[in-house]
C-alpha atoms as a PDB file:
ATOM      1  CA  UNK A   1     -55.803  55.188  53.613  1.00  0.00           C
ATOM      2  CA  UNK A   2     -52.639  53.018  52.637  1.00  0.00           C
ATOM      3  CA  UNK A   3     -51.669  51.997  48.941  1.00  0.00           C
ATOM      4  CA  UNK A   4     -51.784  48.835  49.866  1.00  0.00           C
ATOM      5  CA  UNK A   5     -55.664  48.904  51.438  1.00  0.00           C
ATOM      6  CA  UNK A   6     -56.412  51.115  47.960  1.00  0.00           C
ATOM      7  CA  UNK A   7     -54.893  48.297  45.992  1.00  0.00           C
ATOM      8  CA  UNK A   8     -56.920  46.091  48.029  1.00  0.00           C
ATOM      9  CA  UNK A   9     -60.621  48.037  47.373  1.00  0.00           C
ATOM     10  CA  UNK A  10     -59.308  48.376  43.513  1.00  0.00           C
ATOM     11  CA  UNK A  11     -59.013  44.431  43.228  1.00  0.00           C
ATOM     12  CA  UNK A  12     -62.407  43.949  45.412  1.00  0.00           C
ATOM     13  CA  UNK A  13     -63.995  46.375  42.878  1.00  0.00           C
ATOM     14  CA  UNK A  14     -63.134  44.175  40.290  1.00  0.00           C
ATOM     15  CA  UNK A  15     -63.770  41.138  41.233  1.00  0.00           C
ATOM     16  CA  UNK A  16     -67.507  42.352  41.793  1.00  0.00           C
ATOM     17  CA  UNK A  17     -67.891  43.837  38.335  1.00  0.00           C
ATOM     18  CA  UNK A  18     -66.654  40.409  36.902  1.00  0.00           C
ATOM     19  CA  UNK A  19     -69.127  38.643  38.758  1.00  0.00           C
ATOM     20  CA  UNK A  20     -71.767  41.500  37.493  1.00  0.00           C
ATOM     21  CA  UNK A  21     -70.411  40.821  33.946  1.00  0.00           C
ATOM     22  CA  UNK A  22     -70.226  36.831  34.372  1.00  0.00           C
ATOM     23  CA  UNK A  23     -73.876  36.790  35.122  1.00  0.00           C
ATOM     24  CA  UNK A  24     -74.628  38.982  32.279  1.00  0.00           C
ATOM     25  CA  UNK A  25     -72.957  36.711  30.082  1.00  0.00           C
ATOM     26  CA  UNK A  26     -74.426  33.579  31.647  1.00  0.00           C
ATOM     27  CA  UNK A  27     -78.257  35.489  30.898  1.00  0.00           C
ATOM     28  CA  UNK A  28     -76.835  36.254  27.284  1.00  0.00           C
ATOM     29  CA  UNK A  29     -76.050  32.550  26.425  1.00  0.00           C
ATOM     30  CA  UNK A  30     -78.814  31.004  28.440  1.00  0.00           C
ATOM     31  CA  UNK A  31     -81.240  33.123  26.541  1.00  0.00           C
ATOM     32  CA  UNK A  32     -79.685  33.467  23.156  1.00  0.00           C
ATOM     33  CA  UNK A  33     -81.812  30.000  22.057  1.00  0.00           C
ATOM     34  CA  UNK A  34     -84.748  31.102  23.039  1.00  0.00           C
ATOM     35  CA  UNK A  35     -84.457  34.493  21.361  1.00  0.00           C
ATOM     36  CA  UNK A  36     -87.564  33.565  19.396  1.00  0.00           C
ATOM     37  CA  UNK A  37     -89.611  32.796  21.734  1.00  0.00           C
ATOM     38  CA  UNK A  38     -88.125  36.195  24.145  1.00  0.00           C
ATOM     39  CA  UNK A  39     -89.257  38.034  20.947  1.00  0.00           C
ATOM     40  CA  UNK A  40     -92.664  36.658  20.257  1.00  0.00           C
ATOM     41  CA  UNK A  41     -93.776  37.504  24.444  1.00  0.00           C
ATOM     42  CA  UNK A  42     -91.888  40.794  23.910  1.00  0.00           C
ATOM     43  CA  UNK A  43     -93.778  42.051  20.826  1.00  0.00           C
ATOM     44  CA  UNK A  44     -97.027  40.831  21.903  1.00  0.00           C
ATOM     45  CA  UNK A  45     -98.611  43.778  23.152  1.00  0.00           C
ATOM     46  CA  UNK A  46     -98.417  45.064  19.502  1.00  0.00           C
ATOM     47  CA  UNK A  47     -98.895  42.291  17.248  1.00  0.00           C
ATOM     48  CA  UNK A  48    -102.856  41.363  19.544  1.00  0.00           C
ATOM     49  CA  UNK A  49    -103.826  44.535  18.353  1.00  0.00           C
ATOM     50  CA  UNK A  50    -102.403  45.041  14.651  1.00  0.00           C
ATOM     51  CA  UNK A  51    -105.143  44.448  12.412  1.00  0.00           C
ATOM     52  CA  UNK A  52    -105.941  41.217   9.953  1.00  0.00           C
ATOM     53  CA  UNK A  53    -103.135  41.236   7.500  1.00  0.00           C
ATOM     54  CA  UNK A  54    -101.026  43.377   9.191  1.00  0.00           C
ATOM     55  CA  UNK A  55     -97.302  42.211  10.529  1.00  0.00           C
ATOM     56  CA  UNK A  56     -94.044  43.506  11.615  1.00  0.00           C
ATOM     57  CA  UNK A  57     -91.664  44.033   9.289  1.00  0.00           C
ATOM     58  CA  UNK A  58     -87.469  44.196   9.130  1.00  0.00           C
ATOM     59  CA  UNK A  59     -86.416  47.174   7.173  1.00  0.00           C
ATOM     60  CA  UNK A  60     -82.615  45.796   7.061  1.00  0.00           C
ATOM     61  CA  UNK A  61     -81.268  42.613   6.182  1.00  0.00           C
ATOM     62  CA  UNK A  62     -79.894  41.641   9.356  1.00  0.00           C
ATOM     63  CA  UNK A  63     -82.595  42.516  11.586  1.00  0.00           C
ATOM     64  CA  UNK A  64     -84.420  39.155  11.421  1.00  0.00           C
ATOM     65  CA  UNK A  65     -81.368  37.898  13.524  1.00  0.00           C
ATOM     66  CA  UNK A  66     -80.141  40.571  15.207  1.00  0.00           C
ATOM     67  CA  UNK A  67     -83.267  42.051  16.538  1.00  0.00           C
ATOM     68  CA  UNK A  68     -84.085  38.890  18.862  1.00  0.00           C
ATOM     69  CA  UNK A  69     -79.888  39.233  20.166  1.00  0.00           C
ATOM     70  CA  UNK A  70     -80.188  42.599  20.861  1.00  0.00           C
ATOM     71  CA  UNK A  71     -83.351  42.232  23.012  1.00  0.00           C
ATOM     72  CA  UNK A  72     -81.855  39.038  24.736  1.00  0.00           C
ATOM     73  CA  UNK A  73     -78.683  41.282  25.765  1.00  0.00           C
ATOM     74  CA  UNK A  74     -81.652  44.082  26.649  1.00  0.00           C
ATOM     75  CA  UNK A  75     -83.575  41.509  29.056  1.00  0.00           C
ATOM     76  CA  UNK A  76     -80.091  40.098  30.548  1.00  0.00           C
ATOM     77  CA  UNK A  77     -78.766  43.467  31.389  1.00  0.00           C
ATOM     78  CA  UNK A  78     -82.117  44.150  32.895  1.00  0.00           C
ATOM     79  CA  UNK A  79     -82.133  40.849  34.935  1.00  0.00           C
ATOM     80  CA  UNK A  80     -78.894  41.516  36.093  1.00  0.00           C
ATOM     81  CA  UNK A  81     -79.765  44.697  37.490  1.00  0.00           C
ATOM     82  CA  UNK A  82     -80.438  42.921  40.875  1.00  0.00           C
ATOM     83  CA  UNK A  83     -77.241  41.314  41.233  1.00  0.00           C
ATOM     84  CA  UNK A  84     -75.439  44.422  40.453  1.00  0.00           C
ATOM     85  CA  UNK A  85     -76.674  46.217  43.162  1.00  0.00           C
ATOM     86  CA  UNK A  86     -75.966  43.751  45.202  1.00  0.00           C
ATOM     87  CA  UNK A  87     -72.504  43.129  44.723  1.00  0.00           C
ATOM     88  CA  UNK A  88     -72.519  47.216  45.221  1.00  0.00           C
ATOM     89  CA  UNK A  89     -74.405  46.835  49.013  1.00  0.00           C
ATOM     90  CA  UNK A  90     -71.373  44.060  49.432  1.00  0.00           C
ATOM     91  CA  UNK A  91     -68.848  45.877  48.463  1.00  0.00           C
ATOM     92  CA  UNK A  92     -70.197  49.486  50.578  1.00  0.00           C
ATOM     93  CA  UNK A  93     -71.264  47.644  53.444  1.00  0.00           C
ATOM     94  CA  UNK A  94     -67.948  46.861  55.041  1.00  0.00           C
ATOM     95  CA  UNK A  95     -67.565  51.086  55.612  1.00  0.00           C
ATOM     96  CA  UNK A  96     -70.905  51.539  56.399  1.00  0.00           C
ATOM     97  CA  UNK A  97     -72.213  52.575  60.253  1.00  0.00           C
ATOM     98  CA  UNK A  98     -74.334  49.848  61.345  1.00  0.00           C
ATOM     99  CA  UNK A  99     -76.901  52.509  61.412  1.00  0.00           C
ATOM    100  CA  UNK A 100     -76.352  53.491  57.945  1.00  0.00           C
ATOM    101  CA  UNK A 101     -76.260  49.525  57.113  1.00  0.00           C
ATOM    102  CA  UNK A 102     -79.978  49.433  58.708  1.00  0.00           C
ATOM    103  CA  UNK A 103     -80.763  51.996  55.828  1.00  0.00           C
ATOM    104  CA  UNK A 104     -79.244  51.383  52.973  1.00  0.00           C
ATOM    105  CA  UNK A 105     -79.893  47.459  52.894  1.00  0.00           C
ATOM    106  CA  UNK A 106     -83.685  47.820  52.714  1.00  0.00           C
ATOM    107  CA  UNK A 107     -82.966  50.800  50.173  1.00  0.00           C
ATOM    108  CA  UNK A 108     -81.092  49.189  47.216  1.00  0.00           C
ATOM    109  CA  UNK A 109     -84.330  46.263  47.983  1.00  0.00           C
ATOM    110  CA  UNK A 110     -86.792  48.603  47.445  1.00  0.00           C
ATOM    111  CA  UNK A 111     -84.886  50.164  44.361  1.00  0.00           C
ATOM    112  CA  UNK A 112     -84.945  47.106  43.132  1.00  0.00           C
ATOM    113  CA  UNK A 113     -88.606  46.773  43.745  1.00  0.00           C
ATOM    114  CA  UNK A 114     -89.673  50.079  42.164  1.00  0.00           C
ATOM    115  CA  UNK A 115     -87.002  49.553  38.810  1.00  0.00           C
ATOM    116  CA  UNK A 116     -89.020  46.614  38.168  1.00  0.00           C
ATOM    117  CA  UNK A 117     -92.362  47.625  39.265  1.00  0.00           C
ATOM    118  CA  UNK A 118     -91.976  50.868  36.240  1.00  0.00           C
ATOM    119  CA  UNK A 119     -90.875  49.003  34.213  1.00  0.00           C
ATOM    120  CA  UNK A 120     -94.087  46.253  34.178  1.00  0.00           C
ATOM    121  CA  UNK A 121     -95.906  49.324  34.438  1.00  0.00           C
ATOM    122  CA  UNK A 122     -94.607  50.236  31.063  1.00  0.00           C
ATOM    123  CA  UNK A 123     -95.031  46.674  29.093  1.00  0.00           C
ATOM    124  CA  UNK A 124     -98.388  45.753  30.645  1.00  0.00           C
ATOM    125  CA  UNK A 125    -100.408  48.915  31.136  1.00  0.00           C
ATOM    126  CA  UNK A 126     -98.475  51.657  29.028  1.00  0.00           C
ATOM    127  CA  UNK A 127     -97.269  50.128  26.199  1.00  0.00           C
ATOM    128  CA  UNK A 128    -101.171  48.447  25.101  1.00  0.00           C
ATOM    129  CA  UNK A 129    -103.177  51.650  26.123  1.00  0.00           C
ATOM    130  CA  UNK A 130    -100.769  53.660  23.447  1.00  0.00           C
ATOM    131  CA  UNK A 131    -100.474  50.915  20.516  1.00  0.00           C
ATOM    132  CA  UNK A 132    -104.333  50.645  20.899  1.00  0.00           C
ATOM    133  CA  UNK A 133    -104.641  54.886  20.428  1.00  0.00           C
ATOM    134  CA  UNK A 134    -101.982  54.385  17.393  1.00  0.00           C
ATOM    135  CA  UNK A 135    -103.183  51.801  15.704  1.00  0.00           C
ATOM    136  CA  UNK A 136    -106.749  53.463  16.081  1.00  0.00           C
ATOM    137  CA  UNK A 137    -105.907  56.498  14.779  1.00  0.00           C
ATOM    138  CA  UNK A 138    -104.186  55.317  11.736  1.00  0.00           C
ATOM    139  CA  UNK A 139    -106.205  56.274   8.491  1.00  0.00           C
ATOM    140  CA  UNK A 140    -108.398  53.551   7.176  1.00  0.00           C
ATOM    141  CA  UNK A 141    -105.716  54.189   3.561  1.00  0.00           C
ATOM    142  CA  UNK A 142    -102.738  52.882   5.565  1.00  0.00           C
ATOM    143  CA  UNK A 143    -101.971  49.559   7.049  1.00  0.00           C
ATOM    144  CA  UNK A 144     -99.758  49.636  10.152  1.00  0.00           C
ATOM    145  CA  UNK A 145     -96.783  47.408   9.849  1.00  0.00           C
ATOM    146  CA  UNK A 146     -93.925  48.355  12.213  1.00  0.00           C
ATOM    147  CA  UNK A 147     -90.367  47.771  11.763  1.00  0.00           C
ATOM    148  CA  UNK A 148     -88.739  45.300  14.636  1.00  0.00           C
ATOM    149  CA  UNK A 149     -86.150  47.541  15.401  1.00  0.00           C
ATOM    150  CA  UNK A 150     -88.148  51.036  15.729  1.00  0.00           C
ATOM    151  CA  UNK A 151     -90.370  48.768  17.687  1.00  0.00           C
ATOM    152  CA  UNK A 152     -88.036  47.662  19.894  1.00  0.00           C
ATOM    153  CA  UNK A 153     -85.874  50.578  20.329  1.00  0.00           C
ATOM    154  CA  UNK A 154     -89.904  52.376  21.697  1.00  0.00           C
ATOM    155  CA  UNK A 155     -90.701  49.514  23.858  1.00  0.00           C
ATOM    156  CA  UNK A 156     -87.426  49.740  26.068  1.00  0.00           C
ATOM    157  CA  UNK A 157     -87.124  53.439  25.784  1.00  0.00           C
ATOM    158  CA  UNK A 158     -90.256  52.904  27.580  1.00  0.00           C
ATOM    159  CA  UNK A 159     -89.865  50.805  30.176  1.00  0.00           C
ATOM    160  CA  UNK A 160     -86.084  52.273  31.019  1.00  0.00           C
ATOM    161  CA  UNK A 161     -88.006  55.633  31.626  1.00  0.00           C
ATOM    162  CA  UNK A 162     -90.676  53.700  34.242  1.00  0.00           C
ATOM    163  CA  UNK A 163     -88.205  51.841  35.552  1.00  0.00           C
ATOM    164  CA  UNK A 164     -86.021  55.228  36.292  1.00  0.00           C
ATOM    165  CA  UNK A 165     -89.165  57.228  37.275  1.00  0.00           C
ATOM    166  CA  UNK A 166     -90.216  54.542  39.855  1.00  0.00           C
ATOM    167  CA  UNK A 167     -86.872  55.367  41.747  1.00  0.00           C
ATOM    168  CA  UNK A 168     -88.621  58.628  42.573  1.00  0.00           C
ATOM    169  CA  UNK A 169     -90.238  57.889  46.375  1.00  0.00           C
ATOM    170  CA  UNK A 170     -86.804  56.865  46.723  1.00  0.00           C
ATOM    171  CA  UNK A 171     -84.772  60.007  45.962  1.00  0.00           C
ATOM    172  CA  UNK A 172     -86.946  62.266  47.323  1.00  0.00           C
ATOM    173  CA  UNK A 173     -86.838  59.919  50.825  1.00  0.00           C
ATOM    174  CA  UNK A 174     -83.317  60.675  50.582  1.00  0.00           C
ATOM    175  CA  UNK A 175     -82.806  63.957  49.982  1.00  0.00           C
ATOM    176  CA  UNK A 176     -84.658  64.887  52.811  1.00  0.00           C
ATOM    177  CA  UNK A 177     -83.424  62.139  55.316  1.00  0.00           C
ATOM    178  CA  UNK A 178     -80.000  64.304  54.257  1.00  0.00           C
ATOM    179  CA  UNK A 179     -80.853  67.473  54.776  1.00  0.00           C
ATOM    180  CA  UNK A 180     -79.740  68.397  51.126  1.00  0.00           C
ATOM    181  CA  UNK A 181     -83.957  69.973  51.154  1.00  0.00           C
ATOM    182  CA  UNK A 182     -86.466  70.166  53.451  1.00  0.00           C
ATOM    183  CA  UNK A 183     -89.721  68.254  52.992  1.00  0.00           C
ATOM    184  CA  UNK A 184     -91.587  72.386  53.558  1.00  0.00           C
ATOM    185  CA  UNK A 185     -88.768  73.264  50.440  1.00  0.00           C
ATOM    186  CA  UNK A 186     -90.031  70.905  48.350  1.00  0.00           C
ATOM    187  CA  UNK A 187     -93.896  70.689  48.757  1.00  0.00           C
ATOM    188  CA  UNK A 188     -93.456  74.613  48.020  1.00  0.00           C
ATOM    189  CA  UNK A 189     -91.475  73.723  44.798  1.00  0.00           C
ATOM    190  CA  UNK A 190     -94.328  71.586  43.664  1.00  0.00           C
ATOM    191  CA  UNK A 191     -95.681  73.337  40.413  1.00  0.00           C
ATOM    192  CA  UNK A 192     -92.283  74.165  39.039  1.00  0.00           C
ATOM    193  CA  UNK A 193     -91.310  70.217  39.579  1.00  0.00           C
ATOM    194  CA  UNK A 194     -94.322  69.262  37.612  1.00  0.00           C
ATOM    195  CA  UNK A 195     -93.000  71.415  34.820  1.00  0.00           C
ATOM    196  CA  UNK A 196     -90.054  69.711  35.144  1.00  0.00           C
ATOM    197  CA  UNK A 197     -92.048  65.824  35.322  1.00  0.00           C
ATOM    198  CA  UNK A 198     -93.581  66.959  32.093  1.00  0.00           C
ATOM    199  CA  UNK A 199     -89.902  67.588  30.407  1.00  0.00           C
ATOM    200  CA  UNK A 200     -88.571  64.826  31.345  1.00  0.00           C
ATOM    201  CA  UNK A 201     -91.255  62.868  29.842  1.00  0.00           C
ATOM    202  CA  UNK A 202     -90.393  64.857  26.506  1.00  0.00           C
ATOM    203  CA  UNK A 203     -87.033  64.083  27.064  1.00  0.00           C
ATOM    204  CA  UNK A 204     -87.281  60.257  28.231  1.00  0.00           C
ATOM    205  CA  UNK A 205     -90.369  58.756  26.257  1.00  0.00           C
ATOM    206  CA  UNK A 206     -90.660  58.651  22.562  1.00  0.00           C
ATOM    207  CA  UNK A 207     -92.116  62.190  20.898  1.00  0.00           C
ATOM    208  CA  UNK A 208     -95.787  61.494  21.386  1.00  0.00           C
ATOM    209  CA  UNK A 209     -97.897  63.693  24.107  1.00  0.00           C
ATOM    210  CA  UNK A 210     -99.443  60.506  24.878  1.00  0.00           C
ATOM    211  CA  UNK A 211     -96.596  58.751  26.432  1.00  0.00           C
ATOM    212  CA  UNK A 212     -94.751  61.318  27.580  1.00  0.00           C
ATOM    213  CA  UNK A 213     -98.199  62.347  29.901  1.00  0.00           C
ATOM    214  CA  UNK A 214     -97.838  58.447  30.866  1.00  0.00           C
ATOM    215  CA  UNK A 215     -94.595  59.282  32.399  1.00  0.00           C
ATOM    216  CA  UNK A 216     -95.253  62.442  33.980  1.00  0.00           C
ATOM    217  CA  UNK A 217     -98.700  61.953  35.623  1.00  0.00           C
ATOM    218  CA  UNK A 218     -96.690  58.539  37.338  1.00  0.00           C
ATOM    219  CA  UNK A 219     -93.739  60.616  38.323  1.00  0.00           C
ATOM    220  CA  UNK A 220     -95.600  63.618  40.157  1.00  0.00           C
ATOM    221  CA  UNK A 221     -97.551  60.563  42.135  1.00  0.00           C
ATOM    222  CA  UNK A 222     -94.825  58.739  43.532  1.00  0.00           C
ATOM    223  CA  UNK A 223     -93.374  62.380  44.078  1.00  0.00           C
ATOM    224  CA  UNK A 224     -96.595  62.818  46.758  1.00  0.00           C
ATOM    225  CA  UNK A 225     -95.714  59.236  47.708  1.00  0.00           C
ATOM    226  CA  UNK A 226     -91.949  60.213  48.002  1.00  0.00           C
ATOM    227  CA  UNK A 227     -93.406  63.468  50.126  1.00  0.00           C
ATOM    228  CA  UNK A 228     -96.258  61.702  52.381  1.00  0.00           C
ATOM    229  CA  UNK A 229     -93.476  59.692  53.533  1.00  0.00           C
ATOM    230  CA  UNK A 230     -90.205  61.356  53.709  1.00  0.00           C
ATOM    231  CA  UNK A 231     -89.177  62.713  57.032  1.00  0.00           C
ATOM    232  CA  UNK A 232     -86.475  65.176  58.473  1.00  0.00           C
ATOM    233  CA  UNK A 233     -83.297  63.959  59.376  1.00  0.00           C
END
């Protein structure tokens, strides 16, 4: 490869990271007024089941205003997730084999797909089923009022796990369409990788059995999904 057709990839690089950024920004400002309203739908799975007289609170001065930011700039990065990997498939597809073009198209899709599937997983079903165990647990003495920020910071700590675990079918598709393991290799490693579904979930959810067991019993299924439909290269 020349310095010139280096120079060449360098500046293409670019240019599709500015567009990546450009769109990020665009989601930033285009959401920034409605930061309220982002906020309200965004906390609702916890404030339908807090009990009469029971709120969230801000712990810090700013976090009345910079709460709803910081989740706009969450949600924007998230919605620009899609155009990122797009402007990747653009920018690989030029090297690409047209047989390896046939694959990896429909794969960044259905990455896509399963990054957003985890992560609705995680606001819709997840997030309710734990606030309602919480919140039902808490001593009848104590009145559950969480701060925005340690509420926010859970949610999306959340839903970045899902959205991550999702990708599972995915990797396990690949590594055995690359012969980096066989499919025999890895229904064999099956307990230990369950051991290691269940760290993870330590490791990626807030420390509370309950969620982390959210995470892990969804990762070792789409590992059997992954499985039932990988296939040797």
């Amino acid at each position: 490869m020349t310095k010139d057709s280096v120079s060449d990839h360098l500046l293409e690089l670019r240019s599709r990271l500015l567009k990546v950024i450009l769109l990020f920004a665009v989601f930033s400002v285009l959401g920034i007024p409605f930061a309220s309203e982002i906020y309200l739908f965004v906390s609702a799975p916890l404030i339908e089941l807090l009990p009469d007289g029971s709120t969230m609170i801000a712990t810090e001065v700013a976090s009345p205003f910079m709460a709803p930011i910081k989740l706009v700039l969450y949600i924007a990065l998230m919605f620009s997730m899609p155009w990122l990997f797009y402007q990747t498939w653009m920018f690989m597809s030029p090297g690409l084999y047209k047989n390896e073009r046939a694959f990896t198209g429909p794969l960044m899709l259905s990455t896509v797909i399963l990054f957003f599937s985890g992560a609705a997983f995680a606001f819709f079903v997840v997030c309710p089923i734990i606030f309602k165990f919480f919140i039902a647990m808490a001593p009848e003495s104590i009145r559950v009022m969480t701060d925005i920020n340690q509420y926010l910071s859970f949610v999306f700590k959340l839903i970045f796990a899902f959205g991550v675990a999702f990708e599972i079918p995915i990797a396990t598709i690949l590594i055995v369409k690359n012969g980096i393991v066989s499919k025999e290799s890895l229904v064999k490693a099956r307990p230990y990788l369950i051991i290691l579904f269940l760290i993870i979930g330590m490791l990626l959810t807030p420390p509370d059995v309950f969620s982390q067991l959210f995470l892990a019993m969804p990762m070792w299924i789409l590992f059997e999904v992954g499985i039932l439909f990988a296939r040797k290269k």
